[in-house]
N, C-alpha and C. Protein backbone atom coordinates (compact mmCIF):
# COMPACT_ATOMS: atom_id res chain seq x y z
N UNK A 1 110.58 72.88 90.49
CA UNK A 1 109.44 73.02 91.38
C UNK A 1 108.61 74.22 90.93
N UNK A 2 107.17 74.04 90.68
CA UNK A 2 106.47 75.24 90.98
C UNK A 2 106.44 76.26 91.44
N UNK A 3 105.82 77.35 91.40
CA UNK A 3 105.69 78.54 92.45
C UNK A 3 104.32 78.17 93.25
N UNK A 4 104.99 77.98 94.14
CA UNK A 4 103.99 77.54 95.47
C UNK A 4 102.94 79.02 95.92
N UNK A 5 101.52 78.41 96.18
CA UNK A 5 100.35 80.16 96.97
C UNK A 5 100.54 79.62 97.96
N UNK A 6 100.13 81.04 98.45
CA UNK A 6 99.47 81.02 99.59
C UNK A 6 98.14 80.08 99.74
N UNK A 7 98.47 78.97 100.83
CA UNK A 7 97.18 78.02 100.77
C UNK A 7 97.90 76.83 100.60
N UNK A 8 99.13 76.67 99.91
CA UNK A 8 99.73 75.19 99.55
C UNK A 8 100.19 74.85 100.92
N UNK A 9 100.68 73.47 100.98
CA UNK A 9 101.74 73.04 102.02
C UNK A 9 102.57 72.41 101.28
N UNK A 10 103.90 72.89 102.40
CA UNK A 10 105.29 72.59 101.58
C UNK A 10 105.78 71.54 102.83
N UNK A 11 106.54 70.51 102.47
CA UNK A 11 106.99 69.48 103.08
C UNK A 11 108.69 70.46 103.88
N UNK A 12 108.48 70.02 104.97
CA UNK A 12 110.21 70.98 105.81
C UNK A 12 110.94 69.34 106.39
N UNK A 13 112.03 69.62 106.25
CA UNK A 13 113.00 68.15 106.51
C UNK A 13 113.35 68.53 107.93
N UNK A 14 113.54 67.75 108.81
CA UNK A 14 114.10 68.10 110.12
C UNK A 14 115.58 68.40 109.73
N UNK A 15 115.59 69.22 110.87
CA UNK A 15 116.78 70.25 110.79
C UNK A 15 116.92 71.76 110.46
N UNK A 16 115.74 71.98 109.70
CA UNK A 16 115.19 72.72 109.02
C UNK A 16 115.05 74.06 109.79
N UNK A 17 115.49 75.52 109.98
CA UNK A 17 114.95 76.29 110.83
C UNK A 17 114.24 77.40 109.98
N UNK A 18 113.26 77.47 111.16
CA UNK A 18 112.14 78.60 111.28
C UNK A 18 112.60 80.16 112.16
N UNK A 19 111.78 81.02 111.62
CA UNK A 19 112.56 82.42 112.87
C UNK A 19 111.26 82.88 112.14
N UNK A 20 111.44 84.18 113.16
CA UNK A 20 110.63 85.24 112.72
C UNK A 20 111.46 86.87 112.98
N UNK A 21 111.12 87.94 112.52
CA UNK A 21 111.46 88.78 112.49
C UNK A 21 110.98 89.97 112.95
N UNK A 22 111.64 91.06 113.52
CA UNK A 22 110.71 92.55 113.84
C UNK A 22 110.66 93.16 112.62
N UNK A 23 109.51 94.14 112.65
CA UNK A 23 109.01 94.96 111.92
C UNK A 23 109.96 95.82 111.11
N UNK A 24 111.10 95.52 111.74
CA UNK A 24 112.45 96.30 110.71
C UNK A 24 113.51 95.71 110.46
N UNK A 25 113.24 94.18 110.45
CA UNK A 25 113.69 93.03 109.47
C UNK A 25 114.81 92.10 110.81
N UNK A 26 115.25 92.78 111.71
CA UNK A 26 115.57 91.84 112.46
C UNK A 26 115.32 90.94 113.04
N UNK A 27 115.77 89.78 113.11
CA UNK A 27 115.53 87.85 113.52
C UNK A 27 115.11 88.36 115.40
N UNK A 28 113.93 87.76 115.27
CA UNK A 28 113.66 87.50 116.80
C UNK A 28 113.48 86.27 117.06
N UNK A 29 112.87 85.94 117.08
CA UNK A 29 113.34 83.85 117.64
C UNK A 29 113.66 83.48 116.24
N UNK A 30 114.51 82.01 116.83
CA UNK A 30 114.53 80.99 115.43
C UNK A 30 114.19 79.92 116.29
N UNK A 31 114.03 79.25 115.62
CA UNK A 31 113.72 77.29 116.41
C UNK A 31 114.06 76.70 115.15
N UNK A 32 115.18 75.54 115.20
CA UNK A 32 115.08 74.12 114.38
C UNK A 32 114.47 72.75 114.72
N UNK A 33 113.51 72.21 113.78
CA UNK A 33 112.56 71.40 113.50
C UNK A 33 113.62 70.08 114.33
N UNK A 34 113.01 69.33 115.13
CA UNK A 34 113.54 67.87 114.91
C UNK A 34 112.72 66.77 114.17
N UNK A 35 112.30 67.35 113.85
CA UNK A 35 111.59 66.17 112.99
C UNK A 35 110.80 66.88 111.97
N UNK A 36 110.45 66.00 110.82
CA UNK A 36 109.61 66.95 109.48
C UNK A 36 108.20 66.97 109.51
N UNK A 37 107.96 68.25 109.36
CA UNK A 37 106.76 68.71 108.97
C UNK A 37 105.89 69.38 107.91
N UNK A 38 104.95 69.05 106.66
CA UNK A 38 104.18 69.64 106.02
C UNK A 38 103.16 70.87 106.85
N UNK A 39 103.57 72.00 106.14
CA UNK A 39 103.01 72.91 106.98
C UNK A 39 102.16 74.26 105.73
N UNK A 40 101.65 74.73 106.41
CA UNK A 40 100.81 75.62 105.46
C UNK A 40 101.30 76.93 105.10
N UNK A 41 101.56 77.47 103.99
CA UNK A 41 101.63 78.51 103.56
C UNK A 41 100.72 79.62 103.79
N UNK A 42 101.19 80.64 104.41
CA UNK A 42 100.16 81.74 104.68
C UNK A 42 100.60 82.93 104.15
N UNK A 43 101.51 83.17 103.57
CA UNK A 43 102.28 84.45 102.86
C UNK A 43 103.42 83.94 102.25
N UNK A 44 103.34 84.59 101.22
CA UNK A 44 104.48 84.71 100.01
C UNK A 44 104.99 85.78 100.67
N UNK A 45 106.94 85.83 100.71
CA UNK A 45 107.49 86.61 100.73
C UNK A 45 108.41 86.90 99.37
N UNK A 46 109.75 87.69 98.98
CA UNK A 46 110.44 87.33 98.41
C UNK A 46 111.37 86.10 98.28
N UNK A 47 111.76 85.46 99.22
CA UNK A 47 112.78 84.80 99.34
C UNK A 47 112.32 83.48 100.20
N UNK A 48 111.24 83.99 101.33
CA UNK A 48 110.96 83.17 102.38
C UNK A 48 109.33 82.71 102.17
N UNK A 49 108.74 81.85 102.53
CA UNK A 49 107.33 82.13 103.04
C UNK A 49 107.29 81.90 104.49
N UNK A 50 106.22 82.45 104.80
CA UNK A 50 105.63 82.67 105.98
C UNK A 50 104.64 81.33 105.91
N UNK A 51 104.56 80.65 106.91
CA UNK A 51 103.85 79.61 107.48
C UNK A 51 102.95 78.97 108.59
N UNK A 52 102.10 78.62 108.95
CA UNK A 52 101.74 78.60 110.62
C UNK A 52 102.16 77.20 111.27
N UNK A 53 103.40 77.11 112.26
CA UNK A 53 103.34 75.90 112.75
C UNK A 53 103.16 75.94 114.41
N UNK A 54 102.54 74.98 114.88
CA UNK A 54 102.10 75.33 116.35
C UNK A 54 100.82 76.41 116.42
N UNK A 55 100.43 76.86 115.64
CA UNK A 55 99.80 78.10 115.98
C UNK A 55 100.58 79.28 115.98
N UNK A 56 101.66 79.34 115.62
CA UNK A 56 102.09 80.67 115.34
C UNK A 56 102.52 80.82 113.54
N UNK A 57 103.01 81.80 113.28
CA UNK A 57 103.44 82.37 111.80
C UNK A 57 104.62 82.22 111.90
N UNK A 58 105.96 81.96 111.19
CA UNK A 58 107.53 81.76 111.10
C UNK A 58 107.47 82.02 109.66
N UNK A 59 108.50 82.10 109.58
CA UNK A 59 109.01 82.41 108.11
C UNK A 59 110.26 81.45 108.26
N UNK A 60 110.21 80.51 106.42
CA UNK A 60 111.37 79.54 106.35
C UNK A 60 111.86 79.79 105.12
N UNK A 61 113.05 79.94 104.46
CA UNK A 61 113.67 79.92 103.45
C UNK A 61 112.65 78.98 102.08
N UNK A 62 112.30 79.96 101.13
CA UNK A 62 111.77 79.10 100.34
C UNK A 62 113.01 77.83 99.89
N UNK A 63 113.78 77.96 99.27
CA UNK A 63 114.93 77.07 98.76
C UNK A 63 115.04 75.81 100.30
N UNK A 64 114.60 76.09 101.45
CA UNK A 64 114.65 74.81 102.19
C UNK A 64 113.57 74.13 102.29
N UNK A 65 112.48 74.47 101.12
CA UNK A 65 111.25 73.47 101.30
C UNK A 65 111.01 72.63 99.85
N UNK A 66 109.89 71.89 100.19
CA UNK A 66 109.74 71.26 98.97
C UNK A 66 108.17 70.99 98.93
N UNK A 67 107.88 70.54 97.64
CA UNK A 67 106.59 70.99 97.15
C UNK A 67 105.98 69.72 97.82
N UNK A 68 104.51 69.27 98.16
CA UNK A 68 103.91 68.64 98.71
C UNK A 68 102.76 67.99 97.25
N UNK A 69 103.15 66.78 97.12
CA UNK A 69 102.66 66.31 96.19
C UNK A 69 101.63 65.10 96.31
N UNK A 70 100.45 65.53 95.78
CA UNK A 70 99.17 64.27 96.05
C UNK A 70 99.43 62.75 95.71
């Protein structure tokens, strides 16, 4: 797979969880997906990107997504 920008959408499989974190790296919510969603990339992290689903920002494990192909 590519290295996905900021701007791509990556395909998420249900089951899949999302969280977000405080400002000094600890998990404040998580939620798992029931069902799959292509969602937008809004930040590159190291490990994770950051995404907007619902209207909010989450961060998901890059290694649990997959590339979104035309």
């Amino acid at each position: 797979m590519k290295r996905l920008s900021k701007g791509d959408l990556v395909y998420v499989p249900s089951g899949a969880t999302l969280f977000t974190n405080d400002k000094d790296g600890t998990v404040r919510k998580i939620m798992k997906l029931s069902q799959p969603v292509n969602l937008l990339i809004t930040q590159l992290e190291e490990t994770n990107y950051e995404v907007l689903y619902e209207g909010e920002k989450w961060l998901i494990e890059q290694r649990k997504t997959y590339e979104v192909l035309e």
